[in-house]
C-alpha atoms as a PDB file:
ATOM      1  CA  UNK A   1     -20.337  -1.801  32.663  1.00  0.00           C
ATOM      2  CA  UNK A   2     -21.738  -2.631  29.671  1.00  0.00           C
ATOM      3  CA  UNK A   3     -22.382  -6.188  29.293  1.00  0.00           C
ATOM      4  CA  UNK A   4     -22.485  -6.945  32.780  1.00  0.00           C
ATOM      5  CA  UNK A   5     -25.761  -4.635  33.057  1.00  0.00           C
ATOM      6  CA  UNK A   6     -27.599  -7.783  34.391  1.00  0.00           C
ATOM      7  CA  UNK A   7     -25.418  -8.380  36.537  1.00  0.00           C
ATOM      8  CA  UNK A   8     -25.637  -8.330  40.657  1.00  0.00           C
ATOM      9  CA  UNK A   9     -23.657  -9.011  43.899  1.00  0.00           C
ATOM     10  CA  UNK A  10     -23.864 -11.040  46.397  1.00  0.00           C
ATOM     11  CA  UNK A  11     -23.830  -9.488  49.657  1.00  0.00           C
ATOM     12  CA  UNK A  12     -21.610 -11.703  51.595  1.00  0.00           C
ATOM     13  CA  UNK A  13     -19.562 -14.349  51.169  1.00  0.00           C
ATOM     14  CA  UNK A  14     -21.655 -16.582  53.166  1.00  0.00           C
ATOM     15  CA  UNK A  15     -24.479 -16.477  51.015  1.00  0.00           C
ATOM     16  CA  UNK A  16     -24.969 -19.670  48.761  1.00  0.00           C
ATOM     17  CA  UNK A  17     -26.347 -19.916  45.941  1.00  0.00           C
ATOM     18  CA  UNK A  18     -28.410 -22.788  46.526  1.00  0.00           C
ATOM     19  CA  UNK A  19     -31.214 -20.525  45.676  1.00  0.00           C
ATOM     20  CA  UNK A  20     -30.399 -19.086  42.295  1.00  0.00           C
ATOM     21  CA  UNK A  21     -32.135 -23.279  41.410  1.00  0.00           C
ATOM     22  CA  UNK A  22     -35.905 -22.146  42.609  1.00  0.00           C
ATOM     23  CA  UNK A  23     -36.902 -21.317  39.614  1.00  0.00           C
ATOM     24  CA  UNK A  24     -39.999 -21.350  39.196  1.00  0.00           C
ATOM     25  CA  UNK A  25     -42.068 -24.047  36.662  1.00  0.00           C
ATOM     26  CA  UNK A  26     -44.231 -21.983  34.264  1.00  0.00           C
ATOM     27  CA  UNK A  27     -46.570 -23.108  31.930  1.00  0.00           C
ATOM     28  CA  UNK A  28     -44.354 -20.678  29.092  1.00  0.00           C
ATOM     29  CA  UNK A  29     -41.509 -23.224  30.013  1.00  0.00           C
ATOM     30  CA  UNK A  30     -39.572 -24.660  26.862  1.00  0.00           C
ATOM     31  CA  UNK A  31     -38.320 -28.109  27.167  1.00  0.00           C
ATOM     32  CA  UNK A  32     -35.587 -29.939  25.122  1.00  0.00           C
ATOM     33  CA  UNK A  33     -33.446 -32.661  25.073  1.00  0.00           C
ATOM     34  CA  UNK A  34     -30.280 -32.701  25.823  1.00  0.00           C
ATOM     35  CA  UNK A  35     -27.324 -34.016  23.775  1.00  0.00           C
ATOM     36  CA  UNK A  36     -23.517 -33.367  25.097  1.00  0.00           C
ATOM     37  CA  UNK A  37     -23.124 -31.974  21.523  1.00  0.00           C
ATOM     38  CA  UNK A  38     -25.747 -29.302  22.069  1.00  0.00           C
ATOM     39  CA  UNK A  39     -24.099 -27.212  24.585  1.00  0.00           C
ATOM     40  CA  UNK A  40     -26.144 -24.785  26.792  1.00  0.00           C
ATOM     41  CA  UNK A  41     -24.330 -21.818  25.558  1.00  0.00           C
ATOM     42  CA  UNK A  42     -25.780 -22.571  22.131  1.00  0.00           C
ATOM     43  CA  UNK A  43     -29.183 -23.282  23.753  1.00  0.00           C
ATOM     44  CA  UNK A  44     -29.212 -20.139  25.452  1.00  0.00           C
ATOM     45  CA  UNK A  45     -28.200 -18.513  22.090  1.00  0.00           C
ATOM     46  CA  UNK A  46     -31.035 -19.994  20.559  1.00  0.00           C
ATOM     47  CA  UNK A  47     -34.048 -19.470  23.277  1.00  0.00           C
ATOM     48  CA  UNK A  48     -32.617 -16.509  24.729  1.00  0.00           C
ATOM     49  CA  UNK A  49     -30.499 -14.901  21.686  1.00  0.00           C
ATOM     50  CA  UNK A  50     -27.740 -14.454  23.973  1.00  0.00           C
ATOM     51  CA  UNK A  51     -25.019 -17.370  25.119  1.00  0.00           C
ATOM     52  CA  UNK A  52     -24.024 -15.901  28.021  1.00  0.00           C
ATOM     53  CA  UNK A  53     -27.785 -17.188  30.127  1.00  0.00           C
ATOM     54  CA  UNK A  54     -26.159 -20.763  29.934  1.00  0.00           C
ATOM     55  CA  UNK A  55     -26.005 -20.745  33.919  1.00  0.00           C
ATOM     56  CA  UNK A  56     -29.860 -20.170  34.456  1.00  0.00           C
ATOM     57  CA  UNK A  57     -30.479 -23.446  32.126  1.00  0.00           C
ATOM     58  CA  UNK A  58     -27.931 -25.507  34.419  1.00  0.00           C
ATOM     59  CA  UNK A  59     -29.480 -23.766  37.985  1.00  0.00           C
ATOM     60  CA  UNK A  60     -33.099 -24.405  36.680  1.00  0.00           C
ATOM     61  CA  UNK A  61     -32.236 -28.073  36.473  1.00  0.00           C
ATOM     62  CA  UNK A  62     -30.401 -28.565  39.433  1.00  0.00           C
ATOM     63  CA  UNK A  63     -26.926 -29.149  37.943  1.00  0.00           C
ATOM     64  CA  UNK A  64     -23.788 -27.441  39.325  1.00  0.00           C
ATOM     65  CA  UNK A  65     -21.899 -28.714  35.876  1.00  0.00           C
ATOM     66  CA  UNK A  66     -22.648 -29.265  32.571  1.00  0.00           C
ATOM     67  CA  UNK A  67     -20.785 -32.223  32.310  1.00  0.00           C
ATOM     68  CA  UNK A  68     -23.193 -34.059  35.104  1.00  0.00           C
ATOM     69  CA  UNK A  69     -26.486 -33.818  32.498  1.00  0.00           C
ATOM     70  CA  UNK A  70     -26.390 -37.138  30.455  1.00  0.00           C
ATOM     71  CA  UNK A  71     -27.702 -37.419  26.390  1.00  0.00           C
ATOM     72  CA  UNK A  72     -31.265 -37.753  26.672  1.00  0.00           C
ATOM     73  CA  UNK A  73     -32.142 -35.635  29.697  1.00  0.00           C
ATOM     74  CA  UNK A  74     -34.867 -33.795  29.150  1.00  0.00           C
ATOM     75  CA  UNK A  75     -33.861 -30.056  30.384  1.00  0.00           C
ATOM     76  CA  UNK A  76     -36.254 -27.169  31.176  1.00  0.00           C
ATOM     77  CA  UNK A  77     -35.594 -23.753  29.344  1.00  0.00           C
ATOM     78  CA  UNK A  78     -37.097 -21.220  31.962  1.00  0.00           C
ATOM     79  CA  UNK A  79     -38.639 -18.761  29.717  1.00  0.00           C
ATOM     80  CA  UNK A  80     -39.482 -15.629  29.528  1.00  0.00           C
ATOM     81  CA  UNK A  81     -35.567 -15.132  30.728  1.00  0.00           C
ATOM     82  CA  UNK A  82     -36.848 -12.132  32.721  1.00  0.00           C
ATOM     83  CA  UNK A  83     -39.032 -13.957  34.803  1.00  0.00           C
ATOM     84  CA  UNK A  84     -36.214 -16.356  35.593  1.00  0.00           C
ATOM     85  CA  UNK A  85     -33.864 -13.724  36.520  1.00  0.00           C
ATOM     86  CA  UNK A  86     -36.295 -11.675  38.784  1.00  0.00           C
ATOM     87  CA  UNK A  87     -37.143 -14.736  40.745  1.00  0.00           C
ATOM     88  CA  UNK A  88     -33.096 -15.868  41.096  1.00  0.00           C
ATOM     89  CA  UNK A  89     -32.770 -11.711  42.532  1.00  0.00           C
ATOM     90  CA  UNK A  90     -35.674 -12.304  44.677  1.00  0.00           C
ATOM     91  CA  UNK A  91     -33.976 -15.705  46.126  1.00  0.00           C
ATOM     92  CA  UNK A  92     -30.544 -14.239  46.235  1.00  0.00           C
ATOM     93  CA  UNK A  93     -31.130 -10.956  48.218  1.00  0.00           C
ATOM     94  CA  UNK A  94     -34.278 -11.557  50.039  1.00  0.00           C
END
């Protein structure tokens, strides 16, 4: 179980996860600009000082893929990662 400690299930298949994007904007937010050279798992390494948070970066800003988000775009870093993943639980199983 190890590295999937953070992990949790989806209850049913039917649930989307259209929510795991209502994120909430914080003022503790970290913003940066993206460049297709910079890839999130590297961001997340950076903020979060783990690679594997990639996916909360993409939900926060409404992308599905990485490839969609052009150079330039300016992407929010939800941070503290805690609070990010405590609100994506609270979307996804209430």
């Amino acid at each position: 179980m190890g590295r999937y400690k953070d992990t949790f299930k989806i209850k049913s298949a039917k649930q989307q996860p259209k929510a795991i994007g209502s994120i909430p904007i914080k003022d503790t937010d970290l913003y940066v600009t993206y460049n297709s050279s910079d890839r999130l798992d590297l961001i997340s390494y950076r903020v979060y000082s783990d690679p594997k948070y990639w996916w909360v970066i993409l939900s926060a800003n409404g992308y599905k893929l990485e490839f969609d988000i052009e150079d330039g775009e300016i992407l929010r870093i939800p941070y503290p990662l805690s609070d990010a993943i405590n609100a994506i639980r609270k979307n996804t199983n209430g």
